[in-house]
PDB file of N, CA and C in Angstrom:
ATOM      1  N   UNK A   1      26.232 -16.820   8.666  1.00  0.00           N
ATOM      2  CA  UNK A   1      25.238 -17.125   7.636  1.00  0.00           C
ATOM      3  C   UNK A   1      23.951 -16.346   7.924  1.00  0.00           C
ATOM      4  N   UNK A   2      23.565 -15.815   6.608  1.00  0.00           N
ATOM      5  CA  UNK A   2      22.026 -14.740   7.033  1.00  0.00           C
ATOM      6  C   UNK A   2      21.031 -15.611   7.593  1.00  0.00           C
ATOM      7  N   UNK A   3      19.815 -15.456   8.098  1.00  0.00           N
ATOM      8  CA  UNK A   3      18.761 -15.717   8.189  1.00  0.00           C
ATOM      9  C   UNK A   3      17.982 -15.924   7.403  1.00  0.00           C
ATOM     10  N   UNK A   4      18.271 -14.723   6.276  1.00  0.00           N
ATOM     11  CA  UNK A   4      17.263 -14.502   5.377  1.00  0.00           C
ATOM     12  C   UNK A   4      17.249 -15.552   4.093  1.00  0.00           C
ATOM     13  N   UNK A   5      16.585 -15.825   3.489  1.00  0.00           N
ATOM     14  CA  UNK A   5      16.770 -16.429   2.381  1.00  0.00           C
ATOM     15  C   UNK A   5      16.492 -15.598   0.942  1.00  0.00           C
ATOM     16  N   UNK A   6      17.252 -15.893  -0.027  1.00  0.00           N
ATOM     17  CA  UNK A   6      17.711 -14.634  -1.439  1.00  0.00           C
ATOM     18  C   UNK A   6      17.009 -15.507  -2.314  1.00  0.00           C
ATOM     19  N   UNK A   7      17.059 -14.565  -3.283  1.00  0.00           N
ATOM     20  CA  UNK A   7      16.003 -14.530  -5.136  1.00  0.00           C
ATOM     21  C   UNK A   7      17.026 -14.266  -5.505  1.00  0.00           C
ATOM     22  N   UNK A   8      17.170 -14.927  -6.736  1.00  0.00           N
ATOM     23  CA  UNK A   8      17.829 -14.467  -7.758  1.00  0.00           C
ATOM     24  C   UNK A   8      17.013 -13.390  -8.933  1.00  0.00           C
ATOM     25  N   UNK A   9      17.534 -12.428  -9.177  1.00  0.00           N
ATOM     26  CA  UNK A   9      16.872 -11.391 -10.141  1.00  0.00           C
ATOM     27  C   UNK A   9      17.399 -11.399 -11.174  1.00  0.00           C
ATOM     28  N   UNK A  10      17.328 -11.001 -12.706  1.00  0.00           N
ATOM     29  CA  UNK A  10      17.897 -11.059 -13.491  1.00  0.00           C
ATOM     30  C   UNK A  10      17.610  -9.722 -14.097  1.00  0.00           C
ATOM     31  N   UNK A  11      18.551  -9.038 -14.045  1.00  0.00           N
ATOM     32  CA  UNK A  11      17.553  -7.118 -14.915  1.00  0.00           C
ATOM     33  C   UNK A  11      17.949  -7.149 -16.574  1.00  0.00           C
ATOM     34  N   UNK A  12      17.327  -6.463 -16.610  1.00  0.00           N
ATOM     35  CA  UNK A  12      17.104  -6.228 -18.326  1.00  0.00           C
ATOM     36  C   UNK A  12      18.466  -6.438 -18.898  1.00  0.00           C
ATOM     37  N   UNK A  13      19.653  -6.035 -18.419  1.00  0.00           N
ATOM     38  CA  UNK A  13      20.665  -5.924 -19.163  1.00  0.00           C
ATOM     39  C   UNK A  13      21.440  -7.596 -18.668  1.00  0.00           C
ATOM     40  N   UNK A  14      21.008  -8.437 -18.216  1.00  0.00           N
ATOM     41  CA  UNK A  14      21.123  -9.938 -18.042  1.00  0.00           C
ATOM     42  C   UNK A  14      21.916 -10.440 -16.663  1.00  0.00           C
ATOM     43  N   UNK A  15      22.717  -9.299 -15.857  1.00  0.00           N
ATOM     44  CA  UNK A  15      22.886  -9.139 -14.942  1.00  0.00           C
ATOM     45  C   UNK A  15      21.937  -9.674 -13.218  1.00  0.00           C
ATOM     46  N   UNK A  16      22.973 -10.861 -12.768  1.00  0.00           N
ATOM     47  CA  UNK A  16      22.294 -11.534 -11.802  1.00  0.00           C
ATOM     48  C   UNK A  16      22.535 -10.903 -10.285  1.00  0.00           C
ATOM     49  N   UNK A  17      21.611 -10.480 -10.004  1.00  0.00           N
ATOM     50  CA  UNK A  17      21.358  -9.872  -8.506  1.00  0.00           C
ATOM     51  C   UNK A  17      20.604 -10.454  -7.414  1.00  0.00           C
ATOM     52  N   UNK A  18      21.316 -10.907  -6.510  1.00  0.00           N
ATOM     53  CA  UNK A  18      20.623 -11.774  -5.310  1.00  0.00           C
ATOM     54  C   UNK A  18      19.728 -10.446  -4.395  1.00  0.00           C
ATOM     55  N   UNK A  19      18.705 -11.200  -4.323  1.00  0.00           N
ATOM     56  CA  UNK A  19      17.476 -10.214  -3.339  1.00  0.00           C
ATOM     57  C   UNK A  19      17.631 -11.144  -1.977  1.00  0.00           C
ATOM     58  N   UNK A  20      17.762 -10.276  -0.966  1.00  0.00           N
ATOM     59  CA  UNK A  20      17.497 -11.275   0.591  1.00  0.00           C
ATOM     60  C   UNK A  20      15.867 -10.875   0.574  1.00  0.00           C
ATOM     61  N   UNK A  21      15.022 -11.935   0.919  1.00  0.00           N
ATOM     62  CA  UNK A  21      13.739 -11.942   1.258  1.00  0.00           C
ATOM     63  C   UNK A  21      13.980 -11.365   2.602  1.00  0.00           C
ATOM     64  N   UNK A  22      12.707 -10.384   3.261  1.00  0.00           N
ATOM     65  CA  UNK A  22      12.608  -9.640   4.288  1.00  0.00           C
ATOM     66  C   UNK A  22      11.481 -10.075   4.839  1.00  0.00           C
ATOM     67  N   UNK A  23      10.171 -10.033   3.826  1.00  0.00           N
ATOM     68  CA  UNK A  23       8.910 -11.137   4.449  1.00  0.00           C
ATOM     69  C   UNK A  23       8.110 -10.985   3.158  1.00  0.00           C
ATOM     70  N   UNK A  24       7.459 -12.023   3.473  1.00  0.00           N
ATOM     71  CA  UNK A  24       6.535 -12.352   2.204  1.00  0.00           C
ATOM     72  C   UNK A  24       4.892 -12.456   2.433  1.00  0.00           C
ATOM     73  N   UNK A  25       4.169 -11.541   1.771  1.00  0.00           N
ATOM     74  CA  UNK A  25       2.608 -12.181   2.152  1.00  0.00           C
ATOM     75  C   UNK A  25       1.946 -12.117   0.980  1.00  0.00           C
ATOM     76  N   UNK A  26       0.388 -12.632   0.883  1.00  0.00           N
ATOM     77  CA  UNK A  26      -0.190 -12.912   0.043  1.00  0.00           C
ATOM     78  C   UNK A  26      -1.289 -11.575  -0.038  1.00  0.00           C
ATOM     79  N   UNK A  27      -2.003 -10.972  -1.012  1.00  0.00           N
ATOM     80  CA  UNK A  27      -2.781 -10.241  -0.926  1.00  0.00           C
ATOM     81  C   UNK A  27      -3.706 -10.558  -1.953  1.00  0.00           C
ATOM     82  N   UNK A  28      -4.990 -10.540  -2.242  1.00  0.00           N
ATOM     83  CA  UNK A  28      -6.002 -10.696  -3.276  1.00  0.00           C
ATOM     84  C   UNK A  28      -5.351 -11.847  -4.033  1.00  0.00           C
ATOM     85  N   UNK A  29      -4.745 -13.130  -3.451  1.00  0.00           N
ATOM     86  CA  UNK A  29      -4.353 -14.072  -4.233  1.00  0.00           C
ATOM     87  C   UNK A  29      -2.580 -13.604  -5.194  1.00  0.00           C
ATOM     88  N   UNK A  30      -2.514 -12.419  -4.659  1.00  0.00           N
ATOM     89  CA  UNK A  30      -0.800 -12.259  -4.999  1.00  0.00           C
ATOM     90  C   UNK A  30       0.045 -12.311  -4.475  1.00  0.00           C
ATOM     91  N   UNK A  31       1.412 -12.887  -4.782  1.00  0.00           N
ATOM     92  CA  UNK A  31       2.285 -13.280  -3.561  1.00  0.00           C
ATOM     93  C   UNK A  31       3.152 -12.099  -3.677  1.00  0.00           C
ATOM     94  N   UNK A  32       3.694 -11.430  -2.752  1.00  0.00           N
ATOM     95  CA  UNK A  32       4.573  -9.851  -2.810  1.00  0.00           C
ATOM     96  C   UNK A  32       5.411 -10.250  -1.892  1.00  0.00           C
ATOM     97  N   UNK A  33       6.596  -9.685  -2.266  1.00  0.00           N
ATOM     98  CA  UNK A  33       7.615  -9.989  -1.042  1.00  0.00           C
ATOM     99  C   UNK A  33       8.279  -8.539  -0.995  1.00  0.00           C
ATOM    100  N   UNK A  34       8.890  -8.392   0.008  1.00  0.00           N
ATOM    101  CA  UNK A  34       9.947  -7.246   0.542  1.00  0.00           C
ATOM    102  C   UNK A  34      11.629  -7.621   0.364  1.00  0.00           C
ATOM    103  N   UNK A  35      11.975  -7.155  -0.003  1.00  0.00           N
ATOM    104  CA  UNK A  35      13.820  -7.223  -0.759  1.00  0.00           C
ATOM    105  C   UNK A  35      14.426  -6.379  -0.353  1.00  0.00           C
ATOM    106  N   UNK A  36      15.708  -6.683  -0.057  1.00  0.00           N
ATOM    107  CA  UNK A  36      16.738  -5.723  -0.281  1.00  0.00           C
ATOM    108  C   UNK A  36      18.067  -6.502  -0.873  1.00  0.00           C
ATOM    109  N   UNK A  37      19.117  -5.794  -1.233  1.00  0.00           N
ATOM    110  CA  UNK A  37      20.077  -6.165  -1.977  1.00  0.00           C
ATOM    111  C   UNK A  37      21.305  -5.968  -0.699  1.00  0.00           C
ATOM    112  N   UNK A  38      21.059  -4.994   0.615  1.00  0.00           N
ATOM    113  CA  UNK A  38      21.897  -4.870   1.175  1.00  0.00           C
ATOM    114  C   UNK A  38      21.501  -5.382   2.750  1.00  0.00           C
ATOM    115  N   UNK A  39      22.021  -6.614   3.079  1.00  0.00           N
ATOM    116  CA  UNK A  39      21.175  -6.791   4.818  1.00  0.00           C
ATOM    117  C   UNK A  39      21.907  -6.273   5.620  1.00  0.00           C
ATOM    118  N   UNK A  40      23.139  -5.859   5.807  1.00  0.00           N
ATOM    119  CA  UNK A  40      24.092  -5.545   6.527  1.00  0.00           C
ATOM    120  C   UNK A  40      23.901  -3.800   7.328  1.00  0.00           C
ATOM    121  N   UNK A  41      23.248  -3.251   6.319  1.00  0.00           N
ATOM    122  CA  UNK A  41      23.407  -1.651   6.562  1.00  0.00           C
ATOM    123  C   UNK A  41      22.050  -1.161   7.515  1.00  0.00           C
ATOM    124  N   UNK A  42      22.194  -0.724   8.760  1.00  0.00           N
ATOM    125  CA  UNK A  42      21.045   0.055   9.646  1.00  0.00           C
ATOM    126  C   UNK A  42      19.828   0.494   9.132  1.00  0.00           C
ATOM    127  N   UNK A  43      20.216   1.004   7.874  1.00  0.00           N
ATOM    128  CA  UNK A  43      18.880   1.709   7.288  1.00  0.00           C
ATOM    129  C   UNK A  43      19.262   1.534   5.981  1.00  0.00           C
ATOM    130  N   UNK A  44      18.287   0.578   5.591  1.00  0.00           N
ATOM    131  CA  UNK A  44      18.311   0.015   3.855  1.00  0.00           C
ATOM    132  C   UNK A  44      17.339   0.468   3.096  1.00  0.00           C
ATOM    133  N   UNK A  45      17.548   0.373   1.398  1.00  0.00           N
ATOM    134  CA  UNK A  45      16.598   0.412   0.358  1.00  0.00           C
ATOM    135  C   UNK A  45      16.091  -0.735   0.148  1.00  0.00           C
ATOM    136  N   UNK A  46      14.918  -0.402   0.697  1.00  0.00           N
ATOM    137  CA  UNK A  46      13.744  -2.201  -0.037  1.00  0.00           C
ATOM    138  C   UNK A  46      12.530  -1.574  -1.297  1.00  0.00           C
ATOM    139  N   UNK A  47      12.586  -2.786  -1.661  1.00  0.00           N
ATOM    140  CA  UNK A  47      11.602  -2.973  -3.108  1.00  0.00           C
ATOM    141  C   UNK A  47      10.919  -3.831  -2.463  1.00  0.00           C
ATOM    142  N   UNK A  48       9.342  -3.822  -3.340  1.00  0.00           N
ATOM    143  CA  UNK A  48       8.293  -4.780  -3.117  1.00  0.00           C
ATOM    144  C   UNK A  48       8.158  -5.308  -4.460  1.00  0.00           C
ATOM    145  N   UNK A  49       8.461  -6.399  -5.035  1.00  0.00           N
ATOM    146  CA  UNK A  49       7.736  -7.079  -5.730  1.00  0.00           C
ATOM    147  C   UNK A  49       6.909  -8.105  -5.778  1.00  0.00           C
ATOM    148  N   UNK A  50       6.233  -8.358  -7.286  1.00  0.00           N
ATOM    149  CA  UNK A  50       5.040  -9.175  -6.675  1.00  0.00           C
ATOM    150  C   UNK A  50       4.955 -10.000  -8.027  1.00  0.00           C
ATOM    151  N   UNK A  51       4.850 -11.431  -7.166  1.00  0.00           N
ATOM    152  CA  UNK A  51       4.661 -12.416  -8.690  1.00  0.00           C
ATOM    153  C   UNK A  51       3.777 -12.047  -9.715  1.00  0.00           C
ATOM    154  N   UNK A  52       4.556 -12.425 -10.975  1.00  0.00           N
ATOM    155  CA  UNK A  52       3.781 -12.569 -12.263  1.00  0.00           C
ATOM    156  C   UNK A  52       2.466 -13.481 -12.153  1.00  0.00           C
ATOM    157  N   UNK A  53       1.447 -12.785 -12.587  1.00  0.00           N
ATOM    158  CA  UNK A  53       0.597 -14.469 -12.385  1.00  0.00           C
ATOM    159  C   UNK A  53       0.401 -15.262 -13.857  1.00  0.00           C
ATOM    160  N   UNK A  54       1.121 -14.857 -14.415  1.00  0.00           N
ATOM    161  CA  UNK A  54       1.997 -16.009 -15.838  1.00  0.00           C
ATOM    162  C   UNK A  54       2.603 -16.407 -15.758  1.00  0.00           C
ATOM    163  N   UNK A  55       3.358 -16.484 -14.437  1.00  0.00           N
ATOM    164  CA  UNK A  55       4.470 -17.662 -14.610  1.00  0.00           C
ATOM    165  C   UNK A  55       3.955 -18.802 -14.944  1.00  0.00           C
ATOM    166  N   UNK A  56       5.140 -19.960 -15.444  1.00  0.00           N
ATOM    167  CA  UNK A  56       4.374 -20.532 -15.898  1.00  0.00           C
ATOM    168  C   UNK A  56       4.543 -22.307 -14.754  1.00  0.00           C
ATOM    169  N   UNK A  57       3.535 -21.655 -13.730  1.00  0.00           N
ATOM    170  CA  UNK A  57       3.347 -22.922 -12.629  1.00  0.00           C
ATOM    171  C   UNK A  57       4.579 -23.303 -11.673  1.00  0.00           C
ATOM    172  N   UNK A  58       6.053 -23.270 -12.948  1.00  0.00           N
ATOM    173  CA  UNK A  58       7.174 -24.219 -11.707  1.00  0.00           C
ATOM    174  C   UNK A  58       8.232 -23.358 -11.522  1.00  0.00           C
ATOM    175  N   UNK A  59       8.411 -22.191 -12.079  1.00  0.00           N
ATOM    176  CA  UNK A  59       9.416 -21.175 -11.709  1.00  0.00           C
ATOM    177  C   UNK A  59       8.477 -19.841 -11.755  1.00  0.00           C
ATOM    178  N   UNK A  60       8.617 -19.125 -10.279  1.00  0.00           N
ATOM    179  CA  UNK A  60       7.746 -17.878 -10.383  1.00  0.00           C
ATOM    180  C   UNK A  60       8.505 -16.908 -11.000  1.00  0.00           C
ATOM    181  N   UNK A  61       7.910 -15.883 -11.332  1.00  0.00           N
ATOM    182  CA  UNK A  61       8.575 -14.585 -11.918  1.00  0.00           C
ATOM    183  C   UNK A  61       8.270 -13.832 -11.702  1.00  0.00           C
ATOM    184  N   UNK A  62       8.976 -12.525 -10.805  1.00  0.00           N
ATOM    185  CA  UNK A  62       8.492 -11.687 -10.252  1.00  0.00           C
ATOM    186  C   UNK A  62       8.936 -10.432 -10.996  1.00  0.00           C
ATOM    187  N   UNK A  63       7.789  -8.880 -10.319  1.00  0.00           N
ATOM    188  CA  UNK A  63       8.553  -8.048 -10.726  1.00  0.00           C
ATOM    189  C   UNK A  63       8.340  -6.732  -9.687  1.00  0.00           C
ATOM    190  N   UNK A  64       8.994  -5.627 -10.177  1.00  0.00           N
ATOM    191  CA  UNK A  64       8.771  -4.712  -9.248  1.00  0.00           C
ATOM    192  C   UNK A  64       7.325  -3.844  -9.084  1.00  0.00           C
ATOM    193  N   UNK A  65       7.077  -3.510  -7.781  1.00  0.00           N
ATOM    194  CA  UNK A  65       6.100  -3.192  -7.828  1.00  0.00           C
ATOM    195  C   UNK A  65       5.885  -1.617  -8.087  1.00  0.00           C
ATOM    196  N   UNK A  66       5.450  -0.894  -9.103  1.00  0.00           N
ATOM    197  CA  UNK A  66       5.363   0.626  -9.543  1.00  0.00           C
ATOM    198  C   UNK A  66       4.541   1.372  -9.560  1.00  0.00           C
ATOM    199  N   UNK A  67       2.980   0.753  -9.133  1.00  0.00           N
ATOM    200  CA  UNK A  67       1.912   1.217  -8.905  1.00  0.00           C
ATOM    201  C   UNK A  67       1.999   2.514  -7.774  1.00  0.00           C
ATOM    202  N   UNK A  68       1.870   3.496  -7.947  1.00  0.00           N
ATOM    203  CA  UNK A  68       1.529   3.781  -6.251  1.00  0.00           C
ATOM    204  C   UNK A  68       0.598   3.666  -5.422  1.00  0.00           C
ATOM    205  N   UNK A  69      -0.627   3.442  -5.807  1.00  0.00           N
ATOM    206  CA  UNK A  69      -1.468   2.978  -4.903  1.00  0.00           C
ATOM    207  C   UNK A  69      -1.582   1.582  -4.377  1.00  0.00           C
ATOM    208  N   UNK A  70      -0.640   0.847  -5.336  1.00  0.00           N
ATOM    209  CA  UNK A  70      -0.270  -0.757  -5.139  1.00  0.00           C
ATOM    210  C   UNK A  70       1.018  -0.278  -3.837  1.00  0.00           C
ATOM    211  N   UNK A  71       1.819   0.094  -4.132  1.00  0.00           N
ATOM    212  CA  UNK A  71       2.868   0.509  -3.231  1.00  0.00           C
ATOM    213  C   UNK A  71       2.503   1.148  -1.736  1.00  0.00           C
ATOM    214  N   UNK A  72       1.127   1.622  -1.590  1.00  0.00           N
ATOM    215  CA  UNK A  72       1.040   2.268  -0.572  1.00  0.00           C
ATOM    216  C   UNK A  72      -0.023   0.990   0.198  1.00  0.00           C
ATOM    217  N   UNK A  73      -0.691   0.358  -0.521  1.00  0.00           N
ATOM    218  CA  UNK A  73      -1.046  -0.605   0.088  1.00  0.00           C
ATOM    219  C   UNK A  73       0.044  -1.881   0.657  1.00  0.00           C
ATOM    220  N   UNK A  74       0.603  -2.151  -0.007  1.00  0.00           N
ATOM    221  CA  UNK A  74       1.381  -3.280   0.304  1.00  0.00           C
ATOM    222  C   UNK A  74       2.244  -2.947   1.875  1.00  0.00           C
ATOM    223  N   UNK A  75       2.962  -1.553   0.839  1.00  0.00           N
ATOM    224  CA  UNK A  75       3.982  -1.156   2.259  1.00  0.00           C
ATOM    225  C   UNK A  75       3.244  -1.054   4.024  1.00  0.00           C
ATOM    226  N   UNK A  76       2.191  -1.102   3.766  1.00  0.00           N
ATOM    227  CA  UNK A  76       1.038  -0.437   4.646  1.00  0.00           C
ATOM    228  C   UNK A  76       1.166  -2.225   5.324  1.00  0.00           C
ATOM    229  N   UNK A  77       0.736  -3.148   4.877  1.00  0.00           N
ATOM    230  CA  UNK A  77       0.307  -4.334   4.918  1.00  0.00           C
ATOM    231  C   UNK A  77       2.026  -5.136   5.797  1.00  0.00           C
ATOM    232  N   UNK A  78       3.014  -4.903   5.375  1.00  0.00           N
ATOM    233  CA  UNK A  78       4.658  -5.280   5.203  1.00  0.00           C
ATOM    234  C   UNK A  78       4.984  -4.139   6.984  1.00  0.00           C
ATOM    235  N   UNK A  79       4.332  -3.452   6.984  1.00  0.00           N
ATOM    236  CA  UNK A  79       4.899  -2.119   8.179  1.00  0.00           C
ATOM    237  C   UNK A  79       3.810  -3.202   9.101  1.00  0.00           C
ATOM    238  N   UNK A  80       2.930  -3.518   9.154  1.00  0.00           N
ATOM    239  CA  UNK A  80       2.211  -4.273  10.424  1.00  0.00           C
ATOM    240  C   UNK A  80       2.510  -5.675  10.498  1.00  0.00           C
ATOM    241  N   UNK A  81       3.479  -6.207   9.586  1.00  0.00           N
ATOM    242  CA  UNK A  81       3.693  -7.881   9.598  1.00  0.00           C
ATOM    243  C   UNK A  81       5.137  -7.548  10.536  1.00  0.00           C
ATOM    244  N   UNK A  82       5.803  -6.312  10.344  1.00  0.00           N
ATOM    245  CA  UNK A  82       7.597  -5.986  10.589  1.00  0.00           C
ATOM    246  C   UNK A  82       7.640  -5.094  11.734  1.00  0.00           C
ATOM    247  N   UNK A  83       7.117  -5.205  13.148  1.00  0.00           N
ATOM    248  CA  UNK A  83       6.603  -4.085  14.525  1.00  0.00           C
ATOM    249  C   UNK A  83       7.819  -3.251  14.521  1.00  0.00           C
ATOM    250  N   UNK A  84       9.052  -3.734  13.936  1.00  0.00           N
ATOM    251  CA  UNK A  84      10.139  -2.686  13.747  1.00  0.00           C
ATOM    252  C   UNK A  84      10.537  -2.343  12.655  1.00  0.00           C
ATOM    253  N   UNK A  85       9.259  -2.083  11.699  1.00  0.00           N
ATOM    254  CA  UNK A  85       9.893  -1.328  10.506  1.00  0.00           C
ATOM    255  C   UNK A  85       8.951  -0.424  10.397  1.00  0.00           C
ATOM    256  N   UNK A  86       9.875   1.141   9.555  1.00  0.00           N
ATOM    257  CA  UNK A  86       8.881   1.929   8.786  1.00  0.00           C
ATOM    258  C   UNK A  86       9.359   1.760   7.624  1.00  0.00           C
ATOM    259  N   UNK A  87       8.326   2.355   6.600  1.00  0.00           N
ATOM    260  CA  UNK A  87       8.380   2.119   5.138  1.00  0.00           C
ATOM    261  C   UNK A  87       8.353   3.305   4.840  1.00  0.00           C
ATOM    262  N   UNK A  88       9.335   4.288   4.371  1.00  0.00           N
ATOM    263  CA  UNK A  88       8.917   5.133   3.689  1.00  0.00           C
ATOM    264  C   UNK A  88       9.005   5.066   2.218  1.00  0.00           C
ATOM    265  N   UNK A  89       8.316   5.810   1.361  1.00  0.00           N
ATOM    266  CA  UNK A  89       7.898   5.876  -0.006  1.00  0.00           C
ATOM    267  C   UNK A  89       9.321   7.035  -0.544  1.00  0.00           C
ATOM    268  N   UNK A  90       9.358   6.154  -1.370  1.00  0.00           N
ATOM    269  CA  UNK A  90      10.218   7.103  -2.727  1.00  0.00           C
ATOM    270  C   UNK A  90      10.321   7.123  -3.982  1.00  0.00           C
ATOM    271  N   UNK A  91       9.422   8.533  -4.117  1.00  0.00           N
ATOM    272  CA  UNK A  91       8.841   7.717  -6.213  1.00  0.00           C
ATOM    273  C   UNK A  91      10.288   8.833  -6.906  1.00  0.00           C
ATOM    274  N   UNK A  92      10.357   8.528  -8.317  1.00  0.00           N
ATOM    275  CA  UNK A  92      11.104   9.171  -9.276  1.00  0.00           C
ATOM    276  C   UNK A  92      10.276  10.246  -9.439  1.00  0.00           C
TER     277      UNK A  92
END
């Protein structure tokens, strides 16, 4: 059994995808977490997303984070909470 504890995601096309939480922190009052879809593999793809702040109070809703200067902060913030992780960046 993982450690980690999973999100359920739902993507545009209605399709349900479990996220394992990696760590979670708060920044300027936003909650962002670190994901991946794969825990098993040495060197994984993680996403940062970060709650909606419309949810509405009893189910959060998150989304991905696409900013890059949001992205370079966070990852920055997620690399000193994780003493064994690097983050590297990969835009489209």
């Amino acid at each position: 059994m993982s450690q980690y504890k999973t999100i359920p995601f739902l993507t545009e096309d209605g399709e349900k995808v479990d996220f394992y939480i990696l760590e979670q922190t708060m920044i300027s009052g936003i909650n962002y977490l670190l994901v991946t879809d794969d825990i098993d593999a040495d060197e994984t793809e993680v996403m940062m997303m970060k709650e909606d702040p419309d949810s509405d109070g009893v189910y959060a809703s998150y989304e991905f984070v696409e900013d890059e200067q949001e992205l370079m902060a966070v990852s920055a913030v997620f690399e000193e909470l994780m003493d064994d992780v690097d983050i590297e960046l990969l835009y489209d």
